[in-house]
N, C-alpha and C. Protein backbone atom coordinates (compact mmCIF):
# COMPACT_ATOMS: atom_id res chain seq x y z
N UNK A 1 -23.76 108.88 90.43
CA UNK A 1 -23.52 107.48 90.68
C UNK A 1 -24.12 106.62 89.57
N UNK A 2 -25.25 107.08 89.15
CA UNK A 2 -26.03 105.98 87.74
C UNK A 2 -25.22 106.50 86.80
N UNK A 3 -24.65 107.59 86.58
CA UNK A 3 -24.12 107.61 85.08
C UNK A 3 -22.95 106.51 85.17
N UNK A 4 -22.16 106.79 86.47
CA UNK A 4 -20.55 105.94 86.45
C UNK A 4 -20.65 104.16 86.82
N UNK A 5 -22.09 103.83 86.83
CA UNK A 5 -22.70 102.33 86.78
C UNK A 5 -23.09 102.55 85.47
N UNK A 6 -23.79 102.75 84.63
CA UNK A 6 -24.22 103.00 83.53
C UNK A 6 -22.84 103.16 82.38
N UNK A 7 -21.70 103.84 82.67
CA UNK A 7 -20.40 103.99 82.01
C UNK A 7 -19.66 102.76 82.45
N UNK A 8 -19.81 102.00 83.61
CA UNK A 8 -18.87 100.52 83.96
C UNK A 8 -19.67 99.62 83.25
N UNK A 9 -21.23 99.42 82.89
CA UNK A 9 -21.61 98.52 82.59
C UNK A 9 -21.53 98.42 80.59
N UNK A 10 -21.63 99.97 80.52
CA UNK A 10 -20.98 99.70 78.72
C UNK A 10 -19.77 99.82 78.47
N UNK A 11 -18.94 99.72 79.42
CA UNK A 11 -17.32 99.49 78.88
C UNK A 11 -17.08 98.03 79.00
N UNK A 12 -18.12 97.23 80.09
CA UNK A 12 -17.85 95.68 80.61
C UNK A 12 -18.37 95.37 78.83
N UNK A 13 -19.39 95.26 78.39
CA UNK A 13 -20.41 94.93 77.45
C UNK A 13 -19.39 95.12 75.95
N UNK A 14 -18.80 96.26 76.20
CA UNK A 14 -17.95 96.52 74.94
C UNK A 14 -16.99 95.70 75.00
N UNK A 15 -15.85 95.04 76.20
CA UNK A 15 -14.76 94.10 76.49
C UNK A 15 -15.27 92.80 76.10
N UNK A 16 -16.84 92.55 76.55
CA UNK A 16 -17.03 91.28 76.47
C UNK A 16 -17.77 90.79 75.16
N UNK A 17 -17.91 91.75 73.93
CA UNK A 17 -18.40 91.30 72.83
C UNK A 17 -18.23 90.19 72.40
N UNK A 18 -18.72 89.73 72.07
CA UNK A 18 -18.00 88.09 71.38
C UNK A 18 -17.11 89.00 69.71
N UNK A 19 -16.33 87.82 69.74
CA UNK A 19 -15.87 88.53 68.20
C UNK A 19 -14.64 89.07 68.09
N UNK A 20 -14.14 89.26 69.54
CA UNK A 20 -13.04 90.34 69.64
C UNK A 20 -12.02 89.23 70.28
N UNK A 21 -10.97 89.06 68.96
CA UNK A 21 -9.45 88.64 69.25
C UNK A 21 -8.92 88.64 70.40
N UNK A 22 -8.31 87.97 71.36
CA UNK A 22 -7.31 88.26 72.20
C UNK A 22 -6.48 87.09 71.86
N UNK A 23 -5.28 87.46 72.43
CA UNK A 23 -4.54 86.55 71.87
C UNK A 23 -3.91 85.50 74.09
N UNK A 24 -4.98 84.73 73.83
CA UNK A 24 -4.74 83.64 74.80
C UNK A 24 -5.12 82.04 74.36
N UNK A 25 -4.95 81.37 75.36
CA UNK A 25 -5.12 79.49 75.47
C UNK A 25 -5.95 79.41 74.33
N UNK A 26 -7.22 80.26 74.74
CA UNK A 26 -8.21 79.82 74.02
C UNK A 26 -8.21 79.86 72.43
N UNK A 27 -7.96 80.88 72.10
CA UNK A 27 -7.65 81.11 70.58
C UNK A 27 -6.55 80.70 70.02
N UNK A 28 -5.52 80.15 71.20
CA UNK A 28 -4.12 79.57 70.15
C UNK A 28 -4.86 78.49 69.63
N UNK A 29 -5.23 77.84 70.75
CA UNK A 29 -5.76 76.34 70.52
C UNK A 29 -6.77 76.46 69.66
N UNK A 30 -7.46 77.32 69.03
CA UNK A 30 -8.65 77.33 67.98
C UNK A 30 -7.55 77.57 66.37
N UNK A 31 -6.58 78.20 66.74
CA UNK A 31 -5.41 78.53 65.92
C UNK A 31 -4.96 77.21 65.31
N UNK A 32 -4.67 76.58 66.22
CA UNK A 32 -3.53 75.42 66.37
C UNK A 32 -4.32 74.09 65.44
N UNK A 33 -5.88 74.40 66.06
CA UNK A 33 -6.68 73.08 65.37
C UNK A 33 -7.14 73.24 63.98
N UNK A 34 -7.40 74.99 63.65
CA UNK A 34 -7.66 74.98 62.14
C UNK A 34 -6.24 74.77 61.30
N UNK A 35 -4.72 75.21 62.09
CA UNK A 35 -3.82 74.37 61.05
C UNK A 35 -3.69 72.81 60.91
N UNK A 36 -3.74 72.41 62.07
CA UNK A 36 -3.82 70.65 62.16
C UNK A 36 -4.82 70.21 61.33
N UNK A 37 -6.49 71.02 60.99
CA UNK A 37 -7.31 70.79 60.14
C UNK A 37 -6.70 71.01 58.40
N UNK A 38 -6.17 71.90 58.20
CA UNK A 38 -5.72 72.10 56.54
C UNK A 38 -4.17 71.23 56.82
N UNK A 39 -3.55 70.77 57.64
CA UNK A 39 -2.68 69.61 57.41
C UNK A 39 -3.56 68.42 56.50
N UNK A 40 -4.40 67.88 57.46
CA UNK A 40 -5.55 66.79 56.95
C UNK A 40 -5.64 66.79 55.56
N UNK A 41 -6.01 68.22 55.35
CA UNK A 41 -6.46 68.42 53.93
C UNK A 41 -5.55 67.83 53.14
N UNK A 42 -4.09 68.10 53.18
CA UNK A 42 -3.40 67.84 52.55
C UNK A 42 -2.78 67.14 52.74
N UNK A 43 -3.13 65.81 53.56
CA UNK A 43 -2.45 64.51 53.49
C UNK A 43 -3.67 63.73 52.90
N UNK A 44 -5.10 64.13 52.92
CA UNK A 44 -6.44 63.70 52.73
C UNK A 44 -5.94 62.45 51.43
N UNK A 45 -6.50 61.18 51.08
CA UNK A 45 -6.06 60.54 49.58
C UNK A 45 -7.01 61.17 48.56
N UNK A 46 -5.96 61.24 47.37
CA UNK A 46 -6.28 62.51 46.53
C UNK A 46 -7.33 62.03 45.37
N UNK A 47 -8.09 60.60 45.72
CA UNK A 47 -8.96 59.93 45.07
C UNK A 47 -10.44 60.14 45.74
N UNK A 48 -10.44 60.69 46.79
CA UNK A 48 -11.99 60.91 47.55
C UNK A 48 -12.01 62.71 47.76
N UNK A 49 -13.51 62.53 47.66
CA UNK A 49 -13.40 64.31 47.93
C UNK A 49 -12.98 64.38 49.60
N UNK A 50 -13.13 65.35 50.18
CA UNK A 50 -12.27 65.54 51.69
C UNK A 50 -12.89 66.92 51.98
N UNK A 51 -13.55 66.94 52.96
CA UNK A 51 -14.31 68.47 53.69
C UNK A 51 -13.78 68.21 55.07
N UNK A 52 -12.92 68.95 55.81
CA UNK A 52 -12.64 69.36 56.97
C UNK A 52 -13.57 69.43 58.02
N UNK A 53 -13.85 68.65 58.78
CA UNK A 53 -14.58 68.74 60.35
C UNK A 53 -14.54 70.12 61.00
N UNK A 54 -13.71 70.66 60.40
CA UNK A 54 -13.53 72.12 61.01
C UNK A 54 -14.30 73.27 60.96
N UNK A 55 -14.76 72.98 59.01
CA UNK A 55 -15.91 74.22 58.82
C UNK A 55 -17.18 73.59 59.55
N UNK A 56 -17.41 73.05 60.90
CA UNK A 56 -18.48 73.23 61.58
C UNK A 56 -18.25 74.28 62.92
N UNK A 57 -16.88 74.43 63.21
CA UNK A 57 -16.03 75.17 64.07
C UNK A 57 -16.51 76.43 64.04
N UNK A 58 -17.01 77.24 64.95
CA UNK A 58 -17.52 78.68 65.28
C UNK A 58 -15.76 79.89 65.09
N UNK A 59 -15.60 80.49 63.92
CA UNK A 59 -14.60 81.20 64.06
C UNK A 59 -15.14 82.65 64.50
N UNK A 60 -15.78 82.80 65.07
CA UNK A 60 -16.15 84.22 64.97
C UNK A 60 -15.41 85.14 66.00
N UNK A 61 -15.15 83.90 67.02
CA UNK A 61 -14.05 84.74 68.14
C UNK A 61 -12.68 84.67 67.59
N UNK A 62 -12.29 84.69 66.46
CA UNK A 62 -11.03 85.08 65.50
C UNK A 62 -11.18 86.83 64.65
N UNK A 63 -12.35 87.01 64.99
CA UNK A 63 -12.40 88.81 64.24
C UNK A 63 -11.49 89.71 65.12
N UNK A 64 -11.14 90.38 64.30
CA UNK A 64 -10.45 91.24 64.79
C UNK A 64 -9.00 90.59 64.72
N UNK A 65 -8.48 89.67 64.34
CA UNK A 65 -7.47 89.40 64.57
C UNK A 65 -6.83 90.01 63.54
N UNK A 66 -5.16 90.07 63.68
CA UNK A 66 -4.68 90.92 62.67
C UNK A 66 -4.27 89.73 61.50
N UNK A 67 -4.12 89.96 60.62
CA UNK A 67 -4.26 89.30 59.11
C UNK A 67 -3.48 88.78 58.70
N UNK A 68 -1.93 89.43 59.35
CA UNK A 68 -0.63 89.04 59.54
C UNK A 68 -0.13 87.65 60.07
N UNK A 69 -1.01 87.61 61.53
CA UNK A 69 -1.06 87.09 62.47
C UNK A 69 -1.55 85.71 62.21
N UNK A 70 -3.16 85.59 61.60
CA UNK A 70 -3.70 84.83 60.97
C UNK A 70 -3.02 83.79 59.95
N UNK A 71 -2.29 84.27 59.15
CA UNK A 71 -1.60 83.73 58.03
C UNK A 71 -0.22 82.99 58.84
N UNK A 72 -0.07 83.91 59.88
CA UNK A 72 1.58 83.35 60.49
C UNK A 72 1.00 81.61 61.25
N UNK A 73 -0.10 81.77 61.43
CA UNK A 73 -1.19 80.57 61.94
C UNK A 73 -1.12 79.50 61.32
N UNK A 74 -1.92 79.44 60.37
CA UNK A 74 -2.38 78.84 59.28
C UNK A 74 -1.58 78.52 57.67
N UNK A 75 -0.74 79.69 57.70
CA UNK A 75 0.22 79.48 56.40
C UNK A 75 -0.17 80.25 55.68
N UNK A 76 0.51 80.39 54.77
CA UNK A 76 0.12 81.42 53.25
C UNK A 76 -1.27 81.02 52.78
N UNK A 77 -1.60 82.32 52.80
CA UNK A 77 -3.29 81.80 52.29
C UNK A 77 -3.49 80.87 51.22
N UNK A 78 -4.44 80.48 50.57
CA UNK A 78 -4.08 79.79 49.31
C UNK A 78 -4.89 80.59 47.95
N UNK A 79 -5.57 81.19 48.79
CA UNK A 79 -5.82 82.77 47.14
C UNK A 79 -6.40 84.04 48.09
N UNK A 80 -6.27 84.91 47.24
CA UNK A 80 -6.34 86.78 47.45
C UNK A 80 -8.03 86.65 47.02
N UNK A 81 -8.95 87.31 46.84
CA UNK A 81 -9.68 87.96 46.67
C UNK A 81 -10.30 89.16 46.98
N UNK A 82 -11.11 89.81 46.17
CA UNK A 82 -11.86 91.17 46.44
C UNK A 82 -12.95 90.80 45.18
N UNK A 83 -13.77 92.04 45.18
CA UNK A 83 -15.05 91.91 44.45
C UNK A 83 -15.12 91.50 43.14
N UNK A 84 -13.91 91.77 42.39
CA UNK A 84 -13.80 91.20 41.19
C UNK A 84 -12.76 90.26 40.68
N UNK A 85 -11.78 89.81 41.44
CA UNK A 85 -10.94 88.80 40.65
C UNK A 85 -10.31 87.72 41.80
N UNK A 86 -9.80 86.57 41.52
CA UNK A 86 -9.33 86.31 42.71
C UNK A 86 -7.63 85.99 42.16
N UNK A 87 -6.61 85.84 42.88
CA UNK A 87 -5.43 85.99 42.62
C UNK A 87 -4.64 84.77 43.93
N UNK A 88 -3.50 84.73 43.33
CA UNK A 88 -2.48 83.88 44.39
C UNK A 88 -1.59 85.03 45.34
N UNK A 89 -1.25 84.53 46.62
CA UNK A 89 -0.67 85.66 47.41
C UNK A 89 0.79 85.97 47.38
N UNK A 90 1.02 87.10 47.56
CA UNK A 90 2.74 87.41 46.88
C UNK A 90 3.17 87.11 48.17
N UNK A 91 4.25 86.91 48.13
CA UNK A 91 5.41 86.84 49.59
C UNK A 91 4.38 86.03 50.63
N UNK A 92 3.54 85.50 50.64
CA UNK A 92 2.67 84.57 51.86
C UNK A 92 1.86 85.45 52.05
N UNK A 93 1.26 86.78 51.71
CA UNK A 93 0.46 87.18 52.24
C UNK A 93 -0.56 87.77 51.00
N UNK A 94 -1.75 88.32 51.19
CA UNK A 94 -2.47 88.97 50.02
C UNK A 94 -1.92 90.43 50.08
N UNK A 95 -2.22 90.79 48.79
CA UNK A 95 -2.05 92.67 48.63
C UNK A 95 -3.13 93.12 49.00
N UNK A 96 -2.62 94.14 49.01
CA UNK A 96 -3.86 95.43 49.29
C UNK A 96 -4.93 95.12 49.90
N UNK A 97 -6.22 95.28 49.03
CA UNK A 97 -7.44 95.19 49.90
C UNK A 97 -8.10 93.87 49.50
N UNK A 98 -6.87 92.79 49.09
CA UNK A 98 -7.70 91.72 48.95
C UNK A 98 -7.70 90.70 50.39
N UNK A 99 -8.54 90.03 50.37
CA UNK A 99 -9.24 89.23 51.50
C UNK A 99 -8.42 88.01 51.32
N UNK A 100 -7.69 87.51 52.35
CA UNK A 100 -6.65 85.94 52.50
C UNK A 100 -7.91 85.03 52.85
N UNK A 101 -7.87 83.76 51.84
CA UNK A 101 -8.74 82.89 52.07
C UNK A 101 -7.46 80.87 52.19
N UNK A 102 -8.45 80.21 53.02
CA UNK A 102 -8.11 79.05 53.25
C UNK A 102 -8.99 78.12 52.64
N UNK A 103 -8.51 77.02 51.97
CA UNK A 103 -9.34 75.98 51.30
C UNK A 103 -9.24 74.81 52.95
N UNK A 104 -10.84 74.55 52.90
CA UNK A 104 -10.62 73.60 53.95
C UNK A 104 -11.52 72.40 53.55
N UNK A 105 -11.27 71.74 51.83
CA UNK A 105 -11.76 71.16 51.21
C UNK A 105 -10.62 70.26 50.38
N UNK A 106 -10.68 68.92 49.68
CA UNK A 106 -10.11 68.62 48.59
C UNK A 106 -11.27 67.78 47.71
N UNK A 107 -11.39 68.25 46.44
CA UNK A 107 -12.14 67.25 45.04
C UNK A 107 -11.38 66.32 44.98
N UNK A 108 -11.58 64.94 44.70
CA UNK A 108 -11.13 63.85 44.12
C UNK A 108 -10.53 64.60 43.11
N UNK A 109 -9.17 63.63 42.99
CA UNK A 109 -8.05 64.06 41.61
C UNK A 109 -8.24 64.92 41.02
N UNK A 110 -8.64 66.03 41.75
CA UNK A 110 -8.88 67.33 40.75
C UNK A 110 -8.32 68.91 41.83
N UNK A 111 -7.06 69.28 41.21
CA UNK A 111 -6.98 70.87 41.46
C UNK A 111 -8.01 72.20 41.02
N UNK A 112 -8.80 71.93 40.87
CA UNK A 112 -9.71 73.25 40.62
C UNK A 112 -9.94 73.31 42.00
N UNK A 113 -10.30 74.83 42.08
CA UNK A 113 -10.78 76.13 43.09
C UNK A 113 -11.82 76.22 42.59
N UNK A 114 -12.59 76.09 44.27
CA UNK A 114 -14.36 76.69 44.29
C UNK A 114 -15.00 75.11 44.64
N UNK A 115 -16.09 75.78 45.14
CA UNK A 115 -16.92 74.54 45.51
C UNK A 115 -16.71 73.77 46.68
N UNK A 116 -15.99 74.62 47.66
CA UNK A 116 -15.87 73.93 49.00
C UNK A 116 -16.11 75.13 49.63
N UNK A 117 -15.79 74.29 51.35
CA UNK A 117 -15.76 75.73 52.31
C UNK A 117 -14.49 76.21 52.60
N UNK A 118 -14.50 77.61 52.35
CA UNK A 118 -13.11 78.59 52.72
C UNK A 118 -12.87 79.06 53.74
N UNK A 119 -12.12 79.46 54.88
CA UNK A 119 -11.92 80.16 55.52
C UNK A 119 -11.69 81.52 55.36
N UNK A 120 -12.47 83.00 54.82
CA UNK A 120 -11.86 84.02 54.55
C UNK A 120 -11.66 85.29 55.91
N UNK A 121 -10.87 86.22 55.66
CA UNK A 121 -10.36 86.81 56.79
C UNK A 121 -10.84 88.64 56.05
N UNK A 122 -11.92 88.99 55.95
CA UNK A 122 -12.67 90.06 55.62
C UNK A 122 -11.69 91.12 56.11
N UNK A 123 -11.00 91.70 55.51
CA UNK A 123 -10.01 92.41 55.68
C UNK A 123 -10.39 93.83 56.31
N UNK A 124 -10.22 94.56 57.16
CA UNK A 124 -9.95 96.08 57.80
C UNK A 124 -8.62 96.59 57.81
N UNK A 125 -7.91 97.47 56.80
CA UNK A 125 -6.96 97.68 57.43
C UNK A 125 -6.10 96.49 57.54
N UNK A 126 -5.17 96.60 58.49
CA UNK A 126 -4.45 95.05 58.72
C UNK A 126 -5.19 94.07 59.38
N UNK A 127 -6.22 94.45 60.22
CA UNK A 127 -6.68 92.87 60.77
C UNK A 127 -8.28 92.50 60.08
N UNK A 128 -8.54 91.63 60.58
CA UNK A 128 -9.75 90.54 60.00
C UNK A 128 -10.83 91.37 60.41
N UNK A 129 -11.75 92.42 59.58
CA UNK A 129 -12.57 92.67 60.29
C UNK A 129 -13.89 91.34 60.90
N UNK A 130 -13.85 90.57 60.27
CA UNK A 130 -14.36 89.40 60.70
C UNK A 130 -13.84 88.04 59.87
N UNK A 131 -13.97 87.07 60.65
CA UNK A 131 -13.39 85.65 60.06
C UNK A 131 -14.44 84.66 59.88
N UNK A 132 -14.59 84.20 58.40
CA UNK A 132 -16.09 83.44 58.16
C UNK A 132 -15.88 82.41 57.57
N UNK A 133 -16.52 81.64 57.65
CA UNK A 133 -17.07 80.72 56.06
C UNK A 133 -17.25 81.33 55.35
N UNK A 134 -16.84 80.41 54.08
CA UNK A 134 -18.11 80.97 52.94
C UNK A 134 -17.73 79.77 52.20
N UNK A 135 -18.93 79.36 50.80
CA UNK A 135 -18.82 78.28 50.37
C UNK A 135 -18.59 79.17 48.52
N UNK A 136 -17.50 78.70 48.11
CA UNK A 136 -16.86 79.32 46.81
C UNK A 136 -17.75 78.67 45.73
N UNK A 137 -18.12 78.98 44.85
CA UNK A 137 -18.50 78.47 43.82
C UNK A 137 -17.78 78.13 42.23
């Protein structure tokens, strides 16, 4: 009887991780507000810098999501990266083992990349092994 309480209580513990994707209300709507957030971005006036209210937003219950999925969200990433180069994404999505990132920033009158906060999607396989900030330099 303690092992099969002991086996219900780490299968509950494993379901209820934080971190782990499902796809309901809750996460469309976390979905729905980081695209309505990079809309902003890009109506933002292109004379003031512009940081998104969003990178204060907890994404962490977006891991695990698949990468595919993510992008079908949010839109074509807006660059590829991995450890050494960063690149633009072919067909809307990144290759291989590079990581799909979101700018959720604009510089005054200036297109350069880096120096804001990104949304990146730490790639596993096809889905996000986790979904973070990070601030580009």
């Amino acid at each position: 009887m303690a092992a099969a309480t002991f086996a219900v209580a780490v299968f509950l513990a494993a379901c209820s991780t934080q971190g782990s994707y499902r796809n309901d209300p809750a996460h469309e709507a976390l979905l729905q507000t980081l695209r309505q957030c990079l809309v902003e971005v890009s109506i933002s006036p292109p004379n003031k810098d512009f940081v998104s209210p969003c990178t204060a937003r907890d994404v962490s219950s977006l891991n695990g999501i698949a990468s595919n999925r993510l992008s079908d969200a949010l839109g074509p990433p807006r660059l590829c990266l991995d450890q050494s180069e960063i690149n633009f994404p072919q067909k809307n999505y990144c290759p291989g083992k590079q990581y799909p990132l979101w700018s959720f920033y604009r510089h005054a009158g200036s297109i350069d990349i880096g120096g804001g906060p990104q949304l990146v999607c730490v790639t596993e396989g096809s889905h996000c092994a986790t979904v973070e900030w990070r601030r580009t330099r």
